[in-house]
N, C-alpha and C. Protein backbone atom coordinates (compact mmCIF):
# COMPACT_ATOMS: atom_id res chain seq x y z
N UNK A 1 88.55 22.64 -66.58
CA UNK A 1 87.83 23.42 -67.58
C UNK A 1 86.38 23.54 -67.15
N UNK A 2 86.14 24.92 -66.76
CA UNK A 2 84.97 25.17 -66.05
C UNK A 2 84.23 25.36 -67.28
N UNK A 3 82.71 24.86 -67.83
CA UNK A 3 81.68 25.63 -68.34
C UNK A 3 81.65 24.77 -70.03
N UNK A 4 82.06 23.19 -70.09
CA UNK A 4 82.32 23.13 -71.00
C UNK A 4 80.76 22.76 -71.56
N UNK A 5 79.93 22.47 -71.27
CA UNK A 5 78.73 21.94 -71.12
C UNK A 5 77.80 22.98 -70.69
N UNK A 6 76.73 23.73 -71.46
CA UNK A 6 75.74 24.60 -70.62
C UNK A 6 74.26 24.23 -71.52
N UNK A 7 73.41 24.19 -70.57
CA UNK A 7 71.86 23.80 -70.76
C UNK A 7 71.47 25.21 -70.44
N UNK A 8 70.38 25.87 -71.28
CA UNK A 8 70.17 27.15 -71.57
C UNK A 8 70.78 27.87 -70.44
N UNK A 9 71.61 27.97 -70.48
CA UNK A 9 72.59 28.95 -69.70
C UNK A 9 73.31 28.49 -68.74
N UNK A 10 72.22 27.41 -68.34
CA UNK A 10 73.16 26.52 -67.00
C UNK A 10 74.31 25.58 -66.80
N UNK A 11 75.34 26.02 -66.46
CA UNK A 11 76.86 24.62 -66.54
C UNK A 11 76.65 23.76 -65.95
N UNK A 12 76.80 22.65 -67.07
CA UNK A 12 76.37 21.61 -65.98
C UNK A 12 77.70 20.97 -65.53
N UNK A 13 78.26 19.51 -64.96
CA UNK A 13 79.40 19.56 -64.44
C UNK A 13 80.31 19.42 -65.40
N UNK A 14 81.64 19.04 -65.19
CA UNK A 14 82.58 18.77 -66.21
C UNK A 14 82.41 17.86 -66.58
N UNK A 15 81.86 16.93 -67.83
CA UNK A 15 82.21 16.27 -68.07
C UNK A 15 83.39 15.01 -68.58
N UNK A 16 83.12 13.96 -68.22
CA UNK A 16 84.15 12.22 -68.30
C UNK A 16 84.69 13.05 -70.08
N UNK A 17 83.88 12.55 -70.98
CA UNK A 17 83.80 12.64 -72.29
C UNK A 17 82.94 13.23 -72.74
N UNK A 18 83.37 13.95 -73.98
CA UNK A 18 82.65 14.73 -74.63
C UNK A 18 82.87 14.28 -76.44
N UNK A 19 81.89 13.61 -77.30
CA UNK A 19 82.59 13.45 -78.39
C UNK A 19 81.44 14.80 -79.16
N UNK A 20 81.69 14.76 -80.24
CA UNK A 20 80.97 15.68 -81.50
C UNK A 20 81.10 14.87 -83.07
N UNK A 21 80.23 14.64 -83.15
CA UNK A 21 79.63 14.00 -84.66
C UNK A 21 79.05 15.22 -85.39
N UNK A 22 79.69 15.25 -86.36
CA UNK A 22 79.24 16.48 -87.41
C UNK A 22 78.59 15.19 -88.37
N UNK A 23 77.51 15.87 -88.67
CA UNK A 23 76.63 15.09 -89.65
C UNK A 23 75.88 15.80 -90.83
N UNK A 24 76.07 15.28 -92.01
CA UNK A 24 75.62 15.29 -93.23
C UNK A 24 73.63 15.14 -93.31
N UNK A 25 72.76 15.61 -93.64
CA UNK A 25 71.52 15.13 -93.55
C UNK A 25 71.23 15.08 -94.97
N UNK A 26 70.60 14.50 -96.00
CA UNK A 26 70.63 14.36 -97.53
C UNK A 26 69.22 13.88 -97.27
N UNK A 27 68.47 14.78 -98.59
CA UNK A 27 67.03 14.68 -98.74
C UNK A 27 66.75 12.95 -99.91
N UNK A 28 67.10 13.07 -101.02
CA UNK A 28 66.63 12.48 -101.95
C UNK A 28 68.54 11.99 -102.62
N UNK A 29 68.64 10.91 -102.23
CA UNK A 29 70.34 10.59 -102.84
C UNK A 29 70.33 9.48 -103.78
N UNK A 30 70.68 9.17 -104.72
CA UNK A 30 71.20 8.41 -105.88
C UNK A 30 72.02 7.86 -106.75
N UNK A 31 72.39 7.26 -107.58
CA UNK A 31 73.56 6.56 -108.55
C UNK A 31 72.58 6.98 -109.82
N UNK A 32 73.49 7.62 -110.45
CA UNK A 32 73.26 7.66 -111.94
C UNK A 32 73.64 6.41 -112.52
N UNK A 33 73.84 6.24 -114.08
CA UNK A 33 73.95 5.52 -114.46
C UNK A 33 75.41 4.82 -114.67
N UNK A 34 76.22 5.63 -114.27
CA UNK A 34 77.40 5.88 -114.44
C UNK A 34 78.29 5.42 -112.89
N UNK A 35 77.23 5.44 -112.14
CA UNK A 35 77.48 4.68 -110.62
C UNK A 35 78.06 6.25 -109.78
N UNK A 36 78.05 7.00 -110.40
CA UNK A 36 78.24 8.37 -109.69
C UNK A 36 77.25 8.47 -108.49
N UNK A 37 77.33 8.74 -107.20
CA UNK A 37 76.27 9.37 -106.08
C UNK A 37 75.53 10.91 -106.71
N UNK A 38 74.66 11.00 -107.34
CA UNK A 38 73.80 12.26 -107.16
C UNK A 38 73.26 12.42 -105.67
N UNK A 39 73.76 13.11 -104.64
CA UNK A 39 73.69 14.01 -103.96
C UNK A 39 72.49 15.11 -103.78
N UNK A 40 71.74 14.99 -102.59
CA UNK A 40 71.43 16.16 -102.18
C UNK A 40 71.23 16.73 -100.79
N UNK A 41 72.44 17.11 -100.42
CA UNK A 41 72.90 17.62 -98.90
C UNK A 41 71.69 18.64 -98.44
N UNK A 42 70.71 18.27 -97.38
CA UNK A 42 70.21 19.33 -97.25
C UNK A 42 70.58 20.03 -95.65
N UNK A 43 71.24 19.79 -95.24
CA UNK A 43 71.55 20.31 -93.66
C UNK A 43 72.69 19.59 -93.31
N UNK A 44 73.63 20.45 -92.53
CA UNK A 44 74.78 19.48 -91.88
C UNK A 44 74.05 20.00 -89.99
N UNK A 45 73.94 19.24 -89.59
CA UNK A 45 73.89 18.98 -88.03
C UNK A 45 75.43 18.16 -86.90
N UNK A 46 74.68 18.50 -85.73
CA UNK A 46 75.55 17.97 -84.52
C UNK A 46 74.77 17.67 -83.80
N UNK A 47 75.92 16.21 -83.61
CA UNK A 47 75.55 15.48 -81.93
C UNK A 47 76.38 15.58 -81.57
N UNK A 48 75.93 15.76 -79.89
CA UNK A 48 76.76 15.96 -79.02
C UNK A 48 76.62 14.69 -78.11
N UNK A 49 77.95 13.74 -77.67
CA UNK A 49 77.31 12.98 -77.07
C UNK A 49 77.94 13.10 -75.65
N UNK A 50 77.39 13.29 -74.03
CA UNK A 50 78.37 13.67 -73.26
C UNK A 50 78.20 12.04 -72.17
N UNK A 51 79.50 11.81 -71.65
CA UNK A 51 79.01 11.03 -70.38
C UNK A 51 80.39 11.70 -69.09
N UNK A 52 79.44 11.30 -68.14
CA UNK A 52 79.64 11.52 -66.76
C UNK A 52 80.09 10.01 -66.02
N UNK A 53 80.71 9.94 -65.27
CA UNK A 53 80.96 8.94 -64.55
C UNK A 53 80.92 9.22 -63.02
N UNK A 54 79.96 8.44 -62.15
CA UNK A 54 80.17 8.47 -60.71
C UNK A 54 79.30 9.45 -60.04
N UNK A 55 78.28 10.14 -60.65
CA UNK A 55 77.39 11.01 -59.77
C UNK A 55 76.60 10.43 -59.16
N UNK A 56 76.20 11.56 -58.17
CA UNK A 56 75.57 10.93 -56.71
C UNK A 56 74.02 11.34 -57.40
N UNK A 57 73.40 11.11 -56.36
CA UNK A 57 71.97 10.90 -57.05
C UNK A 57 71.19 12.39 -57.59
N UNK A 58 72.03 13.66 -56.46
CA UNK A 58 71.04 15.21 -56.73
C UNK A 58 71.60 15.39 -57.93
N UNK A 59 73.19 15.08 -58.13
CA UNK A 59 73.85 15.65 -59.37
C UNK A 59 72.81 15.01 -60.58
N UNK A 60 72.76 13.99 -60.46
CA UNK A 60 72.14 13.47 -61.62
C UNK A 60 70.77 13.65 -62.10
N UNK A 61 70.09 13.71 -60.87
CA UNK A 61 68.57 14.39 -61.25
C UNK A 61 68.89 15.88 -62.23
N UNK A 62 70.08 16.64 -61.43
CA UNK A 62 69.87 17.97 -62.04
C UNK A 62 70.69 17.30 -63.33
N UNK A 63 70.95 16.60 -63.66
CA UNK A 63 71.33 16.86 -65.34
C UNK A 63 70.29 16.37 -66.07
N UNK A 64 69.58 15.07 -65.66
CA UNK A 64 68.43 14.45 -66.34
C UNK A 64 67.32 15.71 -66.60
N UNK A 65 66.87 16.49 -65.27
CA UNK A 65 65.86 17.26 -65.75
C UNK A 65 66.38 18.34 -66.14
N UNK A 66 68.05 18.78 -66.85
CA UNK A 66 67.71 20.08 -67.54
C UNK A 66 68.12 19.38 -69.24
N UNK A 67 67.83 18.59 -69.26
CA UNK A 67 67.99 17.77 -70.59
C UNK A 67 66.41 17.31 -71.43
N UNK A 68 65.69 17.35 -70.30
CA UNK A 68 63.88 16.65 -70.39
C UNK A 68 63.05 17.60 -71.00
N UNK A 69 63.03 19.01 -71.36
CA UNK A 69 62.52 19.60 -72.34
C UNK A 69 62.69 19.10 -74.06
N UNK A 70 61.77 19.26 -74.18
CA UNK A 70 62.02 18.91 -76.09
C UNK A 70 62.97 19.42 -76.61
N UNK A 71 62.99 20.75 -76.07
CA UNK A 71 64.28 21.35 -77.12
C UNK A 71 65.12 22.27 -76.27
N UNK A 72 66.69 22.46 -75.78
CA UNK A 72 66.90 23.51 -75.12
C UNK A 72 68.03 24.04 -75.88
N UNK A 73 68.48 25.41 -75.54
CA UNK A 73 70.25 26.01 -75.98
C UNK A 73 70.99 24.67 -75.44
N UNK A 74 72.12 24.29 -76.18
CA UNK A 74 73.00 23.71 -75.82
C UNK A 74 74.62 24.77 -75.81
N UNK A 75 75.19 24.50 -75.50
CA UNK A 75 76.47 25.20 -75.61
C UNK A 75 77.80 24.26 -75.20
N UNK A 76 78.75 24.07 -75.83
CA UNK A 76 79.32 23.36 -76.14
C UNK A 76 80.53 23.59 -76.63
N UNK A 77 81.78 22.84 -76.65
CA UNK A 77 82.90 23.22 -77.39
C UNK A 77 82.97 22.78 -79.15
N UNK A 78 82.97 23.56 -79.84
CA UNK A 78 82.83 22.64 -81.07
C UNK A 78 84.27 22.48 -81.89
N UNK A 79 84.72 21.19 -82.37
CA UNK A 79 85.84 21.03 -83.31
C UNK A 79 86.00 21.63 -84.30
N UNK A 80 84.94 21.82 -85.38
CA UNK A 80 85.13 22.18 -86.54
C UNK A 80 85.50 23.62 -86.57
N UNK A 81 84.69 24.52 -85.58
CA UNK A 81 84.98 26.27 -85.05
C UNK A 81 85.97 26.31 -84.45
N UNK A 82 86.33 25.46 -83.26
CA UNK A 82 87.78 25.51 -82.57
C UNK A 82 87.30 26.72 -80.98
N UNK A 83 85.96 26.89 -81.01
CA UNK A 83 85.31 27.54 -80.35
C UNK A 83 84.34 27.28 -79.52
N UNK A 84 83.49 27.99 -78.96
CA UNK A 84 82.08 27.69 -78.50
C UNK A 84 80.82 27.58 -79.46
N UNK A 85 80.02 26.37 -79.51
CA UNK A 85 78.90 27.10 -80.39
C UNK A 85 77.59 26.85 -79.52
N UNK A 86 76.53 27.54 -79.95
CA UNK A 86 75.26 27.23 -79.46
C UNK A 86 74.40 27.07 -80.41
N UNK A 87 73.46 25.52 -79.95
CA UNK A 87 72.66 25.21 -80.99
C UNK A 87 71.10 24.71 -80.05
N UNK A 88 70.29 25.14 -80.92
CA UNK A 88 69.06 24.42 -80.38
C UNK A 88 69.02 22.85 -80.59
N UNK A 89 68.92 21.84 -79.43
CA UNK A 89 69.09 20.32 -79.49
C UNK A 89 68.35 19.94 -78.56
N UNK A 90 68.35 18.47 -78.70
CA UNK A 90 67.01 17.61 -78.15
C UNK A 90 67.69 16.74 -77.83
N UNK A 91 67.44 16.11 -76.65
CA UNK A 91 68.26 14.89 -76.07
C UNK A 91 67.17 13.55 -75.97
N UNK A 92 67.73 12.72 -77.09
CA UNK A 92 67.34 11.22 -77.33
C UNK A 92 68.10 10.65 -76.18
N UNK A 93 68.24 9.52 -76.38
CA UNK A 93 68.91 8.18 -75.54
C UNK A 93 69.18 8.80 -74.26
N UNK A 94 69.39 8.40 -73.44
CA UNK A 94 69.61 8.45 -72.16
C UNK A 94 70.33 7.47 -71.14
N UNK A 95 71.29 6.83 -71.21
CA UNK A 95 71.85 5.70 -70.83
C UNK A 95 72.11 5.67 -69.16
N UNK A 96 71.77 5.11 -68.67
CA UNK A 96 71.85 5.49 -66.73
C UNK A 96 72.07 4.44 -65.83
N UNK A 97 72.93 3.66 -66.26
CA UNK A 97 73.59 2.79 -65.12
C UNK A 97 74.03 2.94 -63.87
N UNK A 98 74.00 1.52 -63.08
CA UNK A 98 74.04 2.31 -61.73
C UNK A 98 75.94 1.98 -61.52
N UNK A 99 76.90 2.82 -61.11
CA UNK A 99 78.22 2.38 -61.13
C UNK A 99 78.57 1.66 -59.89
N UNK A 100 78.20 2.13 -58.35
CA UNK A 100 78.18 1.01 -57.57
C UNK A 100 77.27 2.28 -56.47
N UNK A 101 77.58 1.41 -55.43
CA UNK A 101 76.81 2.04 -54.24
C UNK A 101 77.56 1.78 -52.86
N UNK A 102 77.72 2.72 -52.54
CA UNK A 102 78.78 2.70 -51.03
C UNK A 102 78.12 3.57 -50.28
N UNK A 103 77.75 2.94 -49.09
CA UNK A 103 77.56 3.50 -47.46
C UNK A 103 75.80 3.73 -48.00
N UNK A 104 74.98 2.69 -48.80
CA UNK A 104 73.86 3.41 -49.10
C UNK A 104 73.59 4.18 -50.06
N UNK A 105 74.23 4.81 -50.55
CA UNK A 105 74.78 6.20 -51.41
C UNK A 105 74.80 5.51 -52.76
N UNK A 106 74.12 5.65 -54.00
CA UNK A 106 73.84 4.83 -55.28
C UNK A 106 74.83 6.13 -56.06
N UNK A 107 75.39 5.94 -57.38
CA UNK A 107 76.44 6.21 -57.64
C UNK A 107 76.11 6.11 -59.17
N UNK A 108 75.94 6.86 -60.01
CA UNK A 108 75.40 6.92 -61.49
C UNK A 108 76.47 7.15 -62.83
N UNK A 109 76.52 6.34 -63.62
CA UNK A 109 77.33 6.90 -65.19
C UNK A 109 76.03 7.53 -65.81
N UNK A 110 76.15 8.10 -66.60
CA UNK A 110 75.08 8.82 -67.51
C UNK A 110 75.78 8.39 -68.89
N UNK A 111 75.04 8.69 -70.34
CA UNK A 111 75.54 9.06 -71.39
C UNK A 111 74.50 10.07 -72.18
N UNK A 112 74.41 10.76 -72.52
CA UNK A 112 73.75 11.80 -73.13
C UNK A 112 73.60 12.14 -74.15
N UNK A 113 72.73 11.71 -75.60
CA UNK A 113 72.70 12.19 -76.95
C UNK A 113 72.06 12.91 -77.18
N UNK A 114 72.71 14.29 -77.50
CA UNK A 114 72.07 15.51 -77.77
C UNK A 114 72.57 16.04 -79.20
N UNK A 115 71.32 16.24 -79.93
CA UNK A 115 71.09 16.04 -81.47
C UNK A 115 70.39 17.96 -81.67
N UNK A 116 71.41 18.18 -82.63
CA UNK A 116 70.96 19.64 -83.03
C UNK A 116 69.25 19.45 -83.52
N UNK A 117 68.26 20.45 -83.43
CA UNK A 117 67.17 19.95 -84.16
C UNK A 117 67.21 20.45 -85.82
């Protein structure tokens, strides 16, 4: 599956895993007296969280720096559409272990949290 992953326009590789967290954002939330939740949903958002396993060192630069802007298009497969969607997102965490190293050659997992803004 070519193209499941694109940074403003660019595919990046296939990714290991891909999960999607649909999320609820609530301004001001409460219990009445009655122990009921008063509610107030103000945005539903997505994270996207992707990891890679085993890239060599160019692959990985090019995913780190098209992720390092504050904000880029993401594009993505989404569950809830059953489709493609594109959202403006910002990539927090950054997880970058090294997986091993053979012949010299250093060898990278990534994990990637990319948060609709």
């Amino acid at each position: 599956m070519e193209n499941l992953i694109a940074i403003d326009g660019m595919a990046l590789p296939v990714p290991d895993a891909i999960t999607v967290t649909i999320m609820d954002l609530d301004g001001e939330s409460e219990r009445n007296s009655l122990g009921q939740l008063i509610r107030d949903r103000v945005a539903t958002k997505r994270k996207v969280e992707v990891e890679y396993k085993k890239l060599d060192g160019p692959t990985m630069r090019t995913v780190l720096e098209k992720v390092e802007p504050v904000f880029f298009a993401l594009a993505y497969p989404d569950p809830y559409t059953g489709g493609r969607r594109t959202i403006t997102a910002y990539c927090g965490d950054r997880s970058v272990p090294i997986k091993y190293i053979r012949n010299g050659q250093i060898y990278w997992n990534v994990k990637l949290s990319m948060t609709e803004r």
